[in-house]
N, C-alpha and C. Protein backbone atom coordinates (compact mmCIF):
# COMPACT_ATOMS: atom_id res chain seq x y z
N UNK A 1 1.68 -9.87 -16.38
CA UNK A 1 2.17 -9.56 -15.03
C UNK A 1 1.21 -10.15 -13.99
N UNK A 2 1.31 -11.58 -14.15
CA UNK A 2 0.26 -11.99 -12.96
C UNK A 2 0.25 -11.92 -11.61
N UNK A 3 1.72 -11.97 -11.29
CA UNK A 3 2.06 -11.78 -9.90
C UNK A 3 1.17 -10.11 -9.44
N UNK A 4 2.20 -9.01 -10.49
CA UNK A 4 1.18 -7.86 -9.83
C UNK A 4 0.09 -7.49 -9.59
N UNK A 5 -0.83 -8.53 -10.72
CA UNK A 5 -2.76 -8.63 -10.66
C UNK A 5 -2.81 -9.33 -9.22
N UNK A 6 -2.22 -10.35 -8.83
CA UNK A 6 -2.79 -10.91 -7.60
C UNK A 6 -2.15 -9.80 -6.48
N UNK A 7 -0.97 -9.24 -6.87
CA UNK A 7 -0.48 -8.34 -5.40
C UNK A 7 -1.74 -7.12 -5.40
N UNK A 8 -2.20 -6.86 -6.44
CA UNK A 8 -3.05 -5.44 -6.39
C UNK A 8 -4.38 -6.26 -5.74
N UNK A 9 -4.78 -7.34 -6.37
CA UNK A 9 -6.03 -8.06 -5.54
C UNK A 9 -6.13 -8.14 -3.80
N UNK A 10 -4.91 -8.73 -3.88
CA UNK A 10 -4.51 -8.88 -2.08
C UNK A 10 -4.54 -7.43 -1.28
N UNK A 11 -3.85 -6.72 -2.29
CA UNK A 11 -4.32 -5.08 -1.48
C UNK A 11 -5.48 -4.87 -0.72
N UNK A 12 -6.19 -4.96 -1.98
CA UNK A 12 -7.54 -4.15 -1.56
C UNK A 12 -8.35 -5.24 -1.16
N UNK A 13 -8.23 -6.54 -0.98
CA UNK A 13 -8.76 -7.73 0.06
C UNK A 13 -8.40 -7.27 1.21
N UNK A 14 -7.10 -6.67 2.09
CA UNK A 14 -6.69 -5.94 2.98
C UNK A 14 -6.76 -4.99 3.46
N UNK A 15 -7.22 -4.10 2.37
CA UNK A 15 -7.38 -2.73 2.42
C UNK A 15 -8.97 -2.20 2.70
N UNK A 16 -9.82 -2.35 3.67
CA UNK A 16 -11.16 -2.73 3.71
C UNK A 16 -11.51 -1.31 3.46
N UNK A 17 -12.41 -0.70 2.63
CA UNK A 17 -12.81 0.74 1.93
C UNK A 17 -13.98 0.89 2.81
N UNK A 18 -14.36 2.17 2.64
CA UNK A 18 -15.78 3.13 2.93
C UNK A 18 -16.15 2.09 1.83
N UNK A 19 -17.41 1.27 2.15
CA UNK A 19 -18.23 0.64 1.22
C UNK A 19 -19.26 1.18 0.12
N UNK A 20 -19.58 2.21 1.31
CA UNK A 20 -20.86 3.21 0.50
C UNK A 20 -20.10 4.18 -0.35
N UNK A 21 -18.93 4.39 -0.72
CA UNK A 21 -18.35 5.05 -1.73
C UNK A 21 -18.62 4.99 -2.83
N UNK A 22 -18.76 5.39 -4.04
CA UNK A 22 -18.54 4.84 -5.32
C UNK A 22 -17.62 4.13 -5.56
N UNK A 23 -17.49 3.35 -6.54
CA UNK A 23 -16.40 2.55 -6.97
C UNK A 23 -15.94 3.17 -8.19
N UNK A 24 -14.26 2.98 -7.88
CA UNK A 24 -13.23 4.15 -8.55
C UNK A 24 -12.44 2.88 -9.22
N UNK A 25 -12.35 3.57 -11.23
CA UNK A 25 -11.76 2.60 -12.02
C UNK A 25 -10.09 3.59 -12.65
N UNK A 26 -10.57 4.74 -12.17
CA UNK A 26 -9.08 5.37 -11.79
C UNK A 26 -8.54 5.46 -13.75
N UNK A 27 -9.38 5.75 -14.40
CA UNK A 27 -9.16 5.88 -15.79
C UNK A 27 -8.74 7.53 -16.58
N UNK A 28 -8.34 8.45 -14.77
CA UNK A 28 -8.00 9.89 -15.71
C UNK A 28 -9.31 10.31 -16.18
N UNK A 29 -10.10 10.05 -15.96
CA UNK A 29 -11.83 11.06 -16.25
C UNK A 29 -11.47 12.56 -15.64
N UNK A 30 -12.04 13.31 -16.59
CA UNK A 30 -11.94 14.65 -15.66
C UNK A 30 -12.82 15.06 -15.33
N UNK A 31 -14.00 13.83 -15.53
CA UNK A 31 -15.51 14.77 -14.81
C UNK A 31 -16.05 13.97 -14.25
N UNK A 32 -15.17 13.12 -13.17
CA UNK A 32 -16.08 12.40 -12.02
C UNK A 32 -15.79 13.29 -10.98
N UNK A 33 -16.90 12.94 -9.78
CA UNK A 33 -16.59 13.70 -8.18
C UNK A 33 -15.78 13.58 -7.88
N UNK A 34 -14.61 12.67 -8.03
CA UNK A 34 -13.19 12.07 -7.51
C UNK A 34 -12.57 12.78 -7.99
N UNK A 35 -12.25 13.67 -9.00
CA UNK A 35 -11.06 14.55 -9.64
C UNK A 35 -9.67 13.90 -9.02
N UNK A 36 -9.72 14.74 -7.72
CA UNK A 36 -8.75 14.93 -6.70
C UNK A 36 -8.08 13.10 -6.73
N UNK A 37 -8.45 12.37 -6.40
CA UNK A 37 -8.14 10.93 -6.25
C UNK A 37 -7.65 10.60 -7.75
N UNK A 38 -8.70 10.72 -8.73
CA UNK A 38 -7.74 10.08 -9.94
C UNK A 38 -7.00 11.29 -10.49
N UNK A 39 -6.54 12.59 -10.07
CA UNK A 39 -5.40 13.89 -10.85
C UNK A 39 -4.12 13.27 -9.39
N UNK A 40 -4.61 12.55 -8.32
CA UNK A 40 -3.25 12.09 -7.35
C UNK A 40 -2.81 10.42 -8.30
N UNK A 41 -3.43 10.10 -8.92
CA UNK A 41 -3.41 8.30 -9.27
C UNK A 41 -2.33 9.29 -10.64
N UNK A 42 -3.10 9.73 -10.84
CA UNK A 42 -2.09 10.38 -12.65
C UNK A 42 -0.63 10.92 -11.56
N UNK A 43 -0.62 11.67 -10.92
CA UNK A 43 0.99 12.32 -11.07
C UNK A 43 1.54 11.16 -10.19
N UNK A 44 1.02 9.99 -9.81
CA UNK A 44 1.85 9.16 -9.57
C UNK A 44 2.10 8.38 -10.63
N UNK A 45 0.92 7.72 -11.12
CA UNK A 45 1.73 6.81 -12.57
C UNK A 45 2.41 7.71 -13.77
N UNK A 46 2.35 8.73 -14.10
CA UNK A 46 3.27 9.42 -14.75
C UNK A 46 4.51 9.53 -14.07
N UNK A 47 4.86 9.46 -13.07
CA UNK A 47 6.18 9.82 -12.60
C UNK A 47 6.83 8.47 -12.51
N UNK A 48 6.30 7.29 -12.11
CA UNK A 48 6.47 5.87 -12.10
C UNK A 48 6.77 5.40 -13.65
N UNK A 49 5.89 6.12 -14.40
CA UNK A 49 6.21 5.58 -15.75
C UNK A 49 7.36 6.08 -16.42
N UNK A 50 7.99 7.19 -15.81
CA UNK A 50 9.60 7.38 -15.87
C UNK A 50 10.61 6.74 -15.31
N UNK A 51 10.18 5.42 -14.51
CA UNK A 51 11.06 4.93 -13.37
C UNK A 51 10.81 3.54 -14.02
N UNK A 52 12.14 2.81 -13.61
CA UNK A 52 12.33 1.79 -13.28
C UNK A 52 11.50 0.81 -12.79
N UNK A 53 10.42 -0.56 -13.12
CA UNK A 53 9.96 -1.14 -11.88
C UNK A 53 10.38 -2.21 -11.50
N UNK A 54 11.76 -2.31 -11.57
CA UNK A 54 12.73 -3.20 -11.46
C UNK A 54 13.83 -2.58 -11.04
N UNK A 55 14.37 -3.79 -9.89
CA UNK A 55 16.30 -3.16 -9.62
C UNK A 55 17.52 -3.05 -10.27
N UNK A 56 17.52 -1.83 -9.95
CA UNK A 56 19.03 -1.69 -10.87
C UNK A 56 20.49 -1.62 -9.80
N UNK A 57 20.92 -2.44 -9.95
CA UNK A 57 22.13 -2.97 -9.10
C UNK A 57 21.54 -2.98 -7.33
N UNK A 58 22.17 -1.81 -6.65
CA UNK A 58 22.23 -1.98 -5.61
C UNK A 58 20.84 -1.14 -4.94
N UNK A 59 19.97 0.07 -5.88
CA UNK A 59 19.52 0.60 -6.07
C UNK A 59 17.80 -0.08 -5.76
N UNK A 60 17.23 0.43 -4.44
CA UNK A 60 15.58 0.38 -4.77
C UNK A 60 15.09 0.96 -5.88
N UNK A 61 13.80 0.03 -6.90
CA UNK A 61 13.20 1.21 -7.57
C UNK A 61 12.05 1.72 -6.57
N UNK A 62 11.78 2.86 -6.92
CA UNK A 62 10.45 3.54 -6.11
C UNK A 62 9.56 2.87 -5.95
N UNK A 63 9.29 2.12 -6.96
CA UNK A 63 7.73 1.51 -7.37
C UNK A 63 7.99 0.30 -5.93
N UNK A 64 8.99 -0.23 -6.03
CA UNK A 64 8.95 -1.45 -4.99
C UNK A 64 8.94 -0.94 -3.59
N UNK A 65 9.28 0.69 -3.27
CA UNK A 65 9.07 1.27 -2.19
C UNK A 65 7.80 1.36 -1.84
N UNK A 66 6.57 1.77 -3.09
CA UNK A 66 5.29 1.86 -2.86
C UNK A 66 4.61 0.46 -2.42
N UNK A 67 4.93 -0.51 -2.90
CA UNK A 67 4.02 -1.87 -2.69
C UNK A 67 4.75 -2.04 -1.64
N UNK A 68 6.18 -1.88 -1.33
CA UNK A 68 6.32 -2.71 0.44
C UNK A 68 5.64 -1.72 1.04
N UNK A 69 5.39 -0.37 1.38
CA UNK A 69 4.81 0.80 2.20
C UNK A 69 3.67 0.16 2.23
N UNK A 70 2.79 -0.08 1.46
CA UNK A 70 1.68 -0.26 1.25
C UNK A 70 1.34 -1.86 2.38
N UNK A 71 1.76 -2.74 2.36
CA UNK A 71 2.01 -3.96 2.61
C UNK A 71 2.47 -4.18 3.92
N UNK A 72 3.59 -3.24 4.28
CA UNK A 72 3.46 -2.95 5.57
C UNK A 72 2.72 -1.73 6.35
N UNK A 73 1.88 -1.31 5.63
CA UNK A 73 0.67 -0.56 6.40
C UNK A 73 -0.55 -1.51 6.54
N UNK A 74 -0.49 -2.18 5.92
CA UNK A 74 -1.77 -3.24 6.01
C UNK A 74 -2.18 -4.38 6.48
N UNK A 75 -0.45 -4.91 6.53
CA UNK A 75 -0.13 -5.83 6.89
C UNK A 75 -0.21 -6.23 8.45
N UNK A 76 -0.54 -5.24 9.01
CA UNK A 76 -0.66 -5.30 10.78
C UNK A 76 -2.21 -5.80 11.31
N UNK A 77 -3.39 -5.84 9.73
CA UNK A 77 -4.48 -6.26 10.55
C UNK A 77 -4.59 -6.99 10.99
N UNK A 78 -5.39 -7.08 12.11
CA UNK A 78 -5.70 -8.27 13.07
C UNK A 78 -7.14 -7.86 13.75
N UNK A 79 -7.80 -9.21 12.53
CA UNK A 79 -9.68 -8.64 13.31
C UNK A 79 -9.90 -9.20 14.58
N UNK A 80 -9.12 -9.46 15.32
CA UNK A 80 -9.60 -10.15 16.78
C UNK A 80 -8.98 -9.25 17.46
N UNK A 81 -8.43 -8.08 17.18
CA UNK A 81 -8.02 -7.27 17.83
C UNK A 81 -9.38 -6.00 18.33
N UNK A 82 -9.20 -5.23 19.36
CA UNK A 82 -10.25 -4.14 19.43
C UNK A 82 -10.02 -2.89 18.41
N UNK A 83 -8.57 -3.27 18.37
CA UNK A 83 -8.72 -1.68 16.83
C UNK A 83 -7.86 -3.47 16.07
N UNK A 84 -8.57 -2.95 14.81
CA UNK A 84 -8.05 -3.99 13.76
C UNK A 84 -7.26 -3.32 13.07
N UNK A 85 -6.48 -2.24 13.13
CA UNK A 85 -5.29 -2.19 12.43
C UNK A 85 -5.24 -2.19 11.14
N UNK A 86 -4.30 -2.13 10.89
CA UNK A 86 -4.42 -2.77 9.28
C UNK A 86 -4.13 -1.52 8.48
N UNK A 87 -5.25 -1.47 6.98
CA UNK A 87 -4.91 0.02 6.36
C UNK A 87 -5.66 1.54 7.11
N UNK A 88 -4.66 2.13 7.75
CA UNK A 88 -4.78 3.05 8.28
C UNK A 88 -3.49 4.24 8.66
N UNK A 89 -3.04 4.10 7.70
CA UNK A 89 -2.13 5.25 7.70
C UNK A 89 -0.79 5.20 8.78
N UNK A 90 -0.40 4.33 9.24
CA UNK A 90 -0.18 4.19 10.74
C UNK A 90 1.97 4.09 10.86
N UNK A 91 1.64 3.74 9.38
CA UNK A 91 2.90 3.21 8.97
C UNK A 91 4.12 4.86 9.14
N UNK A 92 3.21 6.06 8.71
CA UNK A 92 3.71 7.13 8.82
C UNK A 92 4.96 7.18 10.14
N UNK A 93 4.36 7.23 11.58
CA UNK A 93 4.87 7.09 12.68
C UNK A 93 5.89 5.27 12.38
N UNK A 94 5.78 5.10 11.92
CA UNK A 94 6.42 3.07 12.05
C UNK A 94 7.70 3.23 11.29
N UNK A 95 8.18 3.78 10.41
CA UNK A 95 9.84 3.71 10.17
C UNK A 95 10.83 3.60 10.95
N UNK A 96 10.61 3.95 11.84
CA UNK A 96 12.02 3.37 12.74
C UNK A 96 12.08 2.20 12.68
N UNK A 97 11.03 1.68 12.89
CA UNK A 97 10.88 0.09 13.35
C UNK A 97 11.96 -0.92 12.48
N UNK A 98 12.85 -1.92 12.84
CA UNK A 98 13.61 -2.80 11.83
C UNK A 98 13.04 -3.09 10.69
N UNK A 99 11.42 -3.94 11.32
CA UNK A 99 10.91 -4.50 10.15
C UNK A 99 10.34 -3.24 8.87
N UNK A 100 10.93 -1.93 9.21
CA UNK A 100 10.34 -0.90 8.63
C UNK A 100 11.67 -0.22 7.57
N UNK A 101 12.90 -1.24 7.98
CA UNK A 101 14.29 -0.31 7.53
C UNK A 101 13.83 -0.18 5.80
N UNK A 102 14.40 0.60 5.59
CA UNK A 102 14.88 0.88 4.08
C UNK A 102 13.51 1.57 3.81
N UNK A 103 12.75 1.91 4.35
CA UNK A 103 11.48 2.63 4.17
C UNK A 103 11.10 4.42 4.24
N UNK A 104 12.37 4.53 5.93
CA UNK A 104 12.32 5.43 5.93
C UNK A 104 13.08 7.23 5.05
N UNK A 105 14.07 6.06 4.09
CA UNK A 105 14.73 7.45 3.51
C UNK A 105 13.73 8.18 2.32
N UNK A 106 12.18 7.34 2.18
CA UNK A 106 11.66 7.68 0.86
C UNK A 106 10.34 8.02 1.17
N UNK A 107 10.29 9.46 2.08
CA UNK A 107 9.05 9.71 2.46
C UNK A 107 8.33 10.35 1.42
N UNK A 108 7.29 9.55 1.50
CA UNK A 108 6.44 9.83 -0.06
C UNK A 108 5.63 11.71 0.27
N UNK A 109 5.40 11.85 1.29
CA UNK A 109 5.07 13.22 1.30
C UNK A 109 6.01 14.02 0.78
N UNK A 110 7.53 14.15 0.52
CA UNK A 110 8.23 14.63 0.06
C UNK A 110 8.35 14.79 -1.58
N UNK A 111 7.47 13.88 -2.10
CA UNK A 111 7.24 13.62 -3.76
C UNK A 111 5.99 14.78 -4.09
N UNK A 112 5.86 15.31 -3.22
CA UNK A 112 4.09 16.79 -3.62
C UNK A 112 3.41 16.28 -4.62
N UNK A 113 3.25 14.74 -4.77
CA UNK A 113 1.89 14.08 -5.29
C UNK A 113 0.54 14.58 -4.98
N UNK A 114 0.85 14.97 -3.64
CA UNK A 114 -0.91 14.99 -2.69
C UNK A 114 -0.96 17.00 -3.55
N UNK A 115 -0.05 17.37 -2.97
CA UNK A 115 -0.37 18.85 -3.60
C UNK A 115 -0.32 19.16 -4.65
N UNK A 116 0.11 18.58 -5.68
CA UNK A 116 -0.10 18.72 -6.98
C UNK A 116 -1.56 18.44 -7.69
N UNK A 117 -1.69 17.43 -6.58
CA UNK A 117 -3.66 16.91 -7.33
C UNK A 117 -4.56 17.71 -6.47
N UNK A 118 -4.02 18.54 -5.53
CA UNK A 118 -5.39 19.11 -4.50
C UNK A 118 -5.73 18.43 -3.85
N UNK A 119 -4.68 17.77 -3.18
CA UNK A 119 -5.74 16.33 -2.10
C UNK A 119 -4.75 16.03 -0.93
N UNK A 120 -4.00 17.79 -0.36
CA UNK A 120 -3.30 17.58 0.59
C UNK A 120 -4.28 16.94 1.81
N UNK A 121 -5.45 16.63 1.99
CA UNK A 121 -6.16 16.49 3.13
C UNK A 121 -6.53 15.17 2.91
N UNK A 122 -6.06 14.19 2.25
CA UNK A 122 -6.36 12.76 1.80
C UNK A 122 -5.67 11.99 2.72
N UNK A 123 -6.37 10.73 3.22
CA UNK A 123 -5.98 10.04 4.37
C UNK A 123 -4.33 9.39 4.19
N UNK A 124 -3.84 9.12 5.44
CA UNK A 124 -2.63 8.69 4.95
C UNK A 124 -3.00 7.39 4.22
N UNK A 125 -3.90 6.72 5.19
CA UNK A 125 -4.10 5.59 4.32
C UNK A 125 -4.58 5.20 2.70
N UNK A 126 -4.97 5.79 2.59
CA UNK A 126 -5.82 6.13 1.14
C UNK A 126 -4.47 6.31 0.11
N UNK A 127 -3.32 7.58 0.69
CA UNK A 127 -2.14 7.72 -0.39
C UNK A 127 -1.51 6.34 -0.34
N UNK A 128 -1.22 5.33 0.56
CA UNK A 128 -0.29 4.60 0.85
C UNK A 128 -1.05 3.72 -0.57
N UNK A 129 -2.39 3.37 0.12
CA UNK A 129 -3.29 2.01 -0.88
C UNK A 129 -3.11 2.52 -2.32
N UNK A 130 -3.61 3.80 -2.79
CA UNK A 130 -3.69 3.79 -3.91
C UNK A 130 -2.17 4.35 -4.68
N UNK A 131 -1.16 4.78 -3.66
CA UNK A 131 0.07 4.60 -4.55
C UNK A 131 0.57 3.25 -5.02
N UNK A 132 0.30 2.25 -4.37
CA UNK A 132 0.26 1.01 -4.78
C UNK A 132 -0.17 0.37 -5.62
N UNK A 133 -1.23 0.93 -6.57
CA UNK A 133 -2.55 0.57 -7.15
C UNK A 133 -1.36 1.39 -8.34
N UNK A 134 -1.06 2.59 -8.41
CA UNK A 134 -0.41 3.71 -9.28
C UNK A 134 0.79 2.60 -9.70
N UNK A 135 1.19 2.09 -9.04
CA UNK A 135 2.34 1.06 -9.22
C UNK A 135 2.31 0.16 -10.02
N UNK A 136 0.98 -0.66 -9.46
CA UNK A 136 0.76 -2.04 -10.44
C UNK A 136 0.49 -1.38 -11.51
N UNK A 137 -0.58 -0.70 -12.09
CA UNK A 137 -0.91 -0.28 -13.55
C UNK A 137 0.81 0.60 -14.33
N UNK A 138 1.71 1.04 -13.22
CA UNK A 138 2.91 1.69 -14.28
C UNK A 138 3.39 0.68 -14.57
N UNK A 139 3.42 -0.47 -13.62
CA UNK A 139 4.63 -1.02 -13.97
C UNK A 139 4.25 -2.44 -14.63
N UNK A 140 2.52 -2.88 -15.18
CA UNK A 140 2.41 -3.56 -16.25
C UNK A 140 1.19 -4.29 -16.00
N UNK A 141 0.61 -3.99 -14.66
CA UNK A 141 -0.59 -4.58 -14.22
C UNK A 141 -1.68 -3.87 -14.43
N UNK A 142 -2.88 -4.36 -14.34
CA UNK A 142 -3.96 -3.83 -14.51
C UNK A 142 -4.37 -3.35 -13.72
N UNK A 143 -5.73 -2.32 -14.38
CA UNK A 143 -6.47 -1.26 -13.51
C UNK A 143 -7.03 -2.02 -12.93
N UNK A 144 -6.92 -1.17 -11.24
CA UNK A 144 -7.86 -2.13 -10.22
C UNK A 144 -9.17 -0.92 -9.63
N UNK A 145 -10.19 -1.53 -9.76
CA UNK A 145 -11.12 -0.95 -9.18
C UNK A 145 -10.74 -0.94 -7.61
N UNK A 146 -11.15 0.71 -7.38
CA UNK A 146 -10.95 0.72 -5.91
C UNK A 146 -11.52 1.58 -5.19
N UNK A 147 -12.03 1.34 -3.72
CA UNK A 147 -13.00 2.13 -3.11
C UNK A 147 -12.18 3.58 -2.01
N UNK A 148 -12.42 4.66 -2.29
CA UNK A 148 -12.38 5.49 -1.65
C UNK A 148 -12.44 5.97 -0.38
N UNK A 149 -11.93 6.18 1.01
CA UNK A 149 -12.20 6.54 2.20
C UNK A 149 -11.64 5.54 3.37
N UNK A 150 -10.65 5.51 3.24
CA UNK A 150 -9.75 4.60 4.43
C UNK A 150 -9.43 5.58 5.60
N UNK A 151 -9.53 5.30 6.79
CA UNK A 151 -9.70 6.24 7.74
C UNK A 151 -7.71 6.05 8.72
N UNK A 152 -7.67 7.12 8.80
CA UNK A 152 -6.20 6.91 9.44
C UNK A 152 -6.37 6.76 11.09
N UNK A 153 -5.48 6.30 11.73
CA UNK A 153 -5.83 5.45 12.91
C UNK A 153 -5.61 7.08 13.71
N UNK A 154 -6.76 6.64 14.62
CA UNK A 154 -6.63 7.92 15.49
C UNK A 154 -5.23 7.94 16.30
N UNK A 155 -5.00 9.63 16.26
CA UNK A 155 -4.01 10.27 16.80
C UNK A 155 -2.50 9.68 16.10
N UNK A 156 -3.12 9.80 14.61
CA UNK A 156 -1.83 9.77 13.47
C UNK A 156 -0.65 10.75 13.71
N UNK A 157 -1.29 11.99 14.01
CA UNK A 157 -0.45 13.14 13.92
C UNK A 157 -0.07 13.53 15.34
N UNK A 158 -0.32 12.50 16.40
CA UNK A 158 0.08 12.73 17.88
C UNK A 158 1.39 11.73 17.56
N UNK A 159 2.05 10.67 16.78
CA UNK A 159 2.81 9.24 16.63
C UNK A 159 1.94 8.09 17.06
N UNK A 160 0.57 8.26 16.70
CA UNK A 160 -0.16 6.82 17.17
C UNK A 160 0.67 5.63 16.15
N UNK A 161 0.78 4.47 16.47
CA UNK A 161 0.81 3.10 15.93
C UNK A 161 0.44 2.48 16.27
N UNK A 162 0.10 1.32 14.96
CA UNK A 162 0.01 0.22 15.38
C UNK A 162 0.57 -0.99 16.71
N UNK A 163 0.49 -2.00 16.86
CA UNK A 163 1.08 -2.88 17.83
C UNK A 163 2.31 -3.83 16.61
N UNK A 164 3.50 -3.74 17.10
CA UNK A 164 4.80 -4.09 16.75
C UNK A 164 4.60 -5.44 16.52
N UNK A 165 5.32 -6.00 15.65
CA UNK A 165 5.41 -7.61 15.65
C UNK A 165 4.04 -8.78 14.42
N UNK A 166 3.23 -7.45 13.99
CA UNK A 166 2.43 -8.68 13.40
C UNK A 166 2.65 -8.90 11.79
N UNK A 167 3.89 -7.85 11.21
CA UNK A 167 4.60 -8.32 9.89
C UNK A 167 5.01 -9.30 10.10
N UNK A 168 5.13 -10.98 9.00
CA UNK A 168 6.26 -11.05 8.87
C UNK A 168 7.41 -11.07 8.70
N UNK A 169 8.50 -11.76 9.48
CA UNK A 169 10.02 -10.71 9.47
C UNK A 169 10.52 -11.94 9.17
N UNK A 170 12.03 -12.04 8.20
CA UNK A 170 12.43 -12.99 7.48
C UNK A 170 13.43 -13.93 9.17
N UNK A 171 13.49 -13.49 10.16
CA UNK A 171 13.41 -14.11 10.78
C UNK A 171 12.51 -15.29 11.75
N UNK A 172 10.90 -14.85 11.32
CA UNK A 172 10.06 -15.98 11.76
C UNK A 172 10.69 -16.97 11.05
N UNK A 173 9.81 -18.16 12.07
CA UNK A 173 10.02 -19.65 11.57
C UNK A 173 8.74 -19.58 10.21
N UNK A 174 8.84 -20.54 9.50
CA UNK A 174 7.85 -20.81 7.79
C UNK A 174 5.97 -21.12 8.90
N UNK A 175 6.32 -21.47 10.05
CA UNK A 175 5.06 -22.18 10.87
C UNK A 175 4.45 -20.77 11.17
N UNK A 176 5.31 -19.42 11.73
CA UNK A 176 4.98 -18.62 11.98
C UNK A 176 4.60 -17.73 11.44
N UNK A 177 4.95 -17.44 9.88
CA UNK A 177 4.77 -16.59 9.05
C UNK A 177 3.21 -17.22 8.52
N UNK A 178 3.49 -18.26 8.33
CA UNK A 178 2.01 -18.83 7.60
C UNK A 178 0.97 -18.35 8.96
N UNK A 179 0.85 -18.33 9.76
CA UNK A 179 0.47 -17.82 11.40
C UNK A 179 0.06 -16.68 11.37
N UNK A 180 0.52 -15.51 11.25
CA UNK A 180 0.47 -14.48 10.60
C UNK A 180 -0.40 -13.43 9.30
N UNK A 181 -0.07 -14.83 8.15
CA UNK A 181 -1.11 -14.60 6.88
C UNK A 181 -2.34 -15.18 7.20
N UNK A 182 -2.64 -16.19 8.04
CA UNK A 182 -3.92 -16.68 8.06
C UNK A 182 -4.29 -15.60 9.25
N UNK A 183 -3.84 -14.86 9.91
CA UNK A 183 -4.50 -14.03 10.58
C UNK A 183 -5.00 -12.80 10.08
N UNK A 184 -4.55 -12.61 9.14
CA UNK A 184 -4.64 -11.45 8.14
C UNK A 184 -5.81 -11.82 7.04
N UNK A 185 -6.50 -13.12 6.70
CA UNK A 185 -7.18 -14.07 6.14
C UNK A 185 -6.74 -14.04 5.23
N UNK A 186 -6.02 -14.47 4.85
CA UNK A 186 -4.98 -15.21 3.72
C UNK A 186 -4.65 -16.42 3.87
N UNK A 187 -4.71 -16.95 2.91
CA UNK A 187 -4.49 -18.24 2.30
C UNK A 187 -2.73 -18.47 2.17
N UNK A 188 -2.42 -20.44 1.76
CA UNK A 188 -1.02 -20.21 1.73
C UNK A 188 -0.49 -19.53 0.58
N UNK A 189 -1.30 -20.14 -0.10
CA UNK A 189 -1.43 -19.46 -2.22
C UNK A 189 -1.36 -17.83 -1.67
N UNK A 190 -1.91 -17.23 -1.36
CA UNK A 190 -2.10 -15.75 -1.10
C UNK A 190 -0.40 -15.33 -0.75
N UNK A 191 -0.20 -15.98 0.67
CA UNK A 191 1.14 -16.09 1.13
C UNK A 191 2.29 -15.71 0.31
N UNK A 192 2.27 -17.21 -0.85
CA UNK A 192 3.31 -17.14 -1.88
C UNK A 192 3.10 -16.19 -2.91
N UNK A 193 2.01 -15.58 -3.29
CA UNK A 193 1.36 -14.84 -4.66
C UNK A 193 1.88 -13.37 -3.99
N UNK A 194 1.99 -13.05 -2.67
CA UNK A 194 2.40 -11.99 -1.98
C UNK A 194 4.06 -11.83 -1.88
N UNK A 195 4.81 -12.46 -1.52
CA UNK A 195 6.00 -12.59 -1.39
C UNK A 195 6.61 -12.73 -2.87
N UNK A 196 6.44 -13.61 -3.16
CA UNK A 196 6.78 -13.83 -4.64
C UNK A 196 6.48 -12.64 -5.51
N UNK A 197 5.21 -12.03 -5.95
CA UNK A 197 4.87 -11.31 -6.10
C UNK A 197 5.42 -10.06 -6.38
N UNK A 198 5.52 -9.71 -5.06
CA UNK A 198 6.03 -8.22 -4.92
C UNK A 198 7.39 -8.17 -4.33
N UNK A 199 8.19 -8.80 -4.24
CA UNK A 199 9.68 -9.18 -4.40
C UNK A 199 10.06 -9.26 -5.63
N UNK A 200 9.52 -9.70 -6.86
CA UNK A 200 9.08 -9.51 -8.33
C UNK A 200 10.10 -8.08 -9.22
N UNK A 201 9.54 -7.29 -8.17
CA UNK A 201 9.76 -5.73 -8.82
C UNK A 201 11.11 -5.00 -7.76
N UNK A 202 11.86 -5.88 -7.04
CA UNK A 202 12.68 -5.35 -6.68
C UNK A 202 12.43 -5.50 -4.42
């Protein structure tokens, strides 16, 4: 599953972590400090590993709900910006948005992942990244090491968002989308390894 090794790489190239964290290999240990993070990584890939990670007719599978969520939460950074955006939870408030359709009927807080592991107080951003991560390993990719503590954009829970417009939308021109990924620091290879990729699974 190479496409999903490079979509889980591109994540967390995007997904910029608390550095000083430990680094999390998300292997179901029951006696690291993380409990809470890898008992939320388990009741997601157990429930994924009952699902589909592929489309069935007309039908999203879940798993492809998690990597676009994920992708369009992250997908908004922009380091020349004064808030850089990006992974920060932000996406919560952003479903309405077009480039957001088909997102909003599958609110993942509604799945009691977070309360089942004890980690109702876990950033939005943090569930979005590492349900994504829960994804690639159900659905055939490998474990990705990953860092802990993504901060959600202030005044999440007032409807803060991001600034509109810096996904690409299958209406940009090919000049503009590439425009876009290199602003995000991505490459064109990255570009295609992304799209391709995670279009892959539905």
């Amino acid at each position: 599953m190479i496409g999903l090794a490079n979509v889980a790489s591109l994540t967390l190239a995007l997904a910029a972590p608390a550095l000083a964290a430990p680094l999390l290999s998300f292997e179901f240990e029951e006696t690291t400090p993380f409990d809470g993070y890898s008992a939320f990584m388990k009741e997601n890939f157990d429930f994924l590993s009952q699902q589909s990670c592929m489309a069935q007719g007309s039908e999203t599978p879940f798993a492809a709900v998690w990597i676009r969520a994920a992708f369009h939460d992250i997908g908004t950074f922009d380091p020349s910006a004064p808030f850089t955006s990006g992974a920060d939870g932000s996406l919560k408030n952003e479903f309405g948005r077009p480039a957001n359709a088909g997102l909003d009927g599958h609110t993942i807080d509604d799945m009691g992942f977070q309360d089942r592991a004890g980690m109702s107080d876990m950033s939005k951003a943090d569930v979005t990244a590492l349900g994504a991560l829960a994804t690639v390993r159900a659905c055939g990719g490998p474990v990705v090491r990953w860092f802990p503590g993504r901060e959600d954009v202030e005044g999440i829970d007032d409807g803060a968002e991001d600034p509109d417009g810096l996904l690409p939308s299958p209406s940009d021109s090919y000049e503009l989308v590439q425009k876009k990924f290199r602003r995000m620091g991505l490459t064109k290879l990255d570009m295609l390894t992304v799209v391709s990729g995670s279009h892959g699974i539905g």
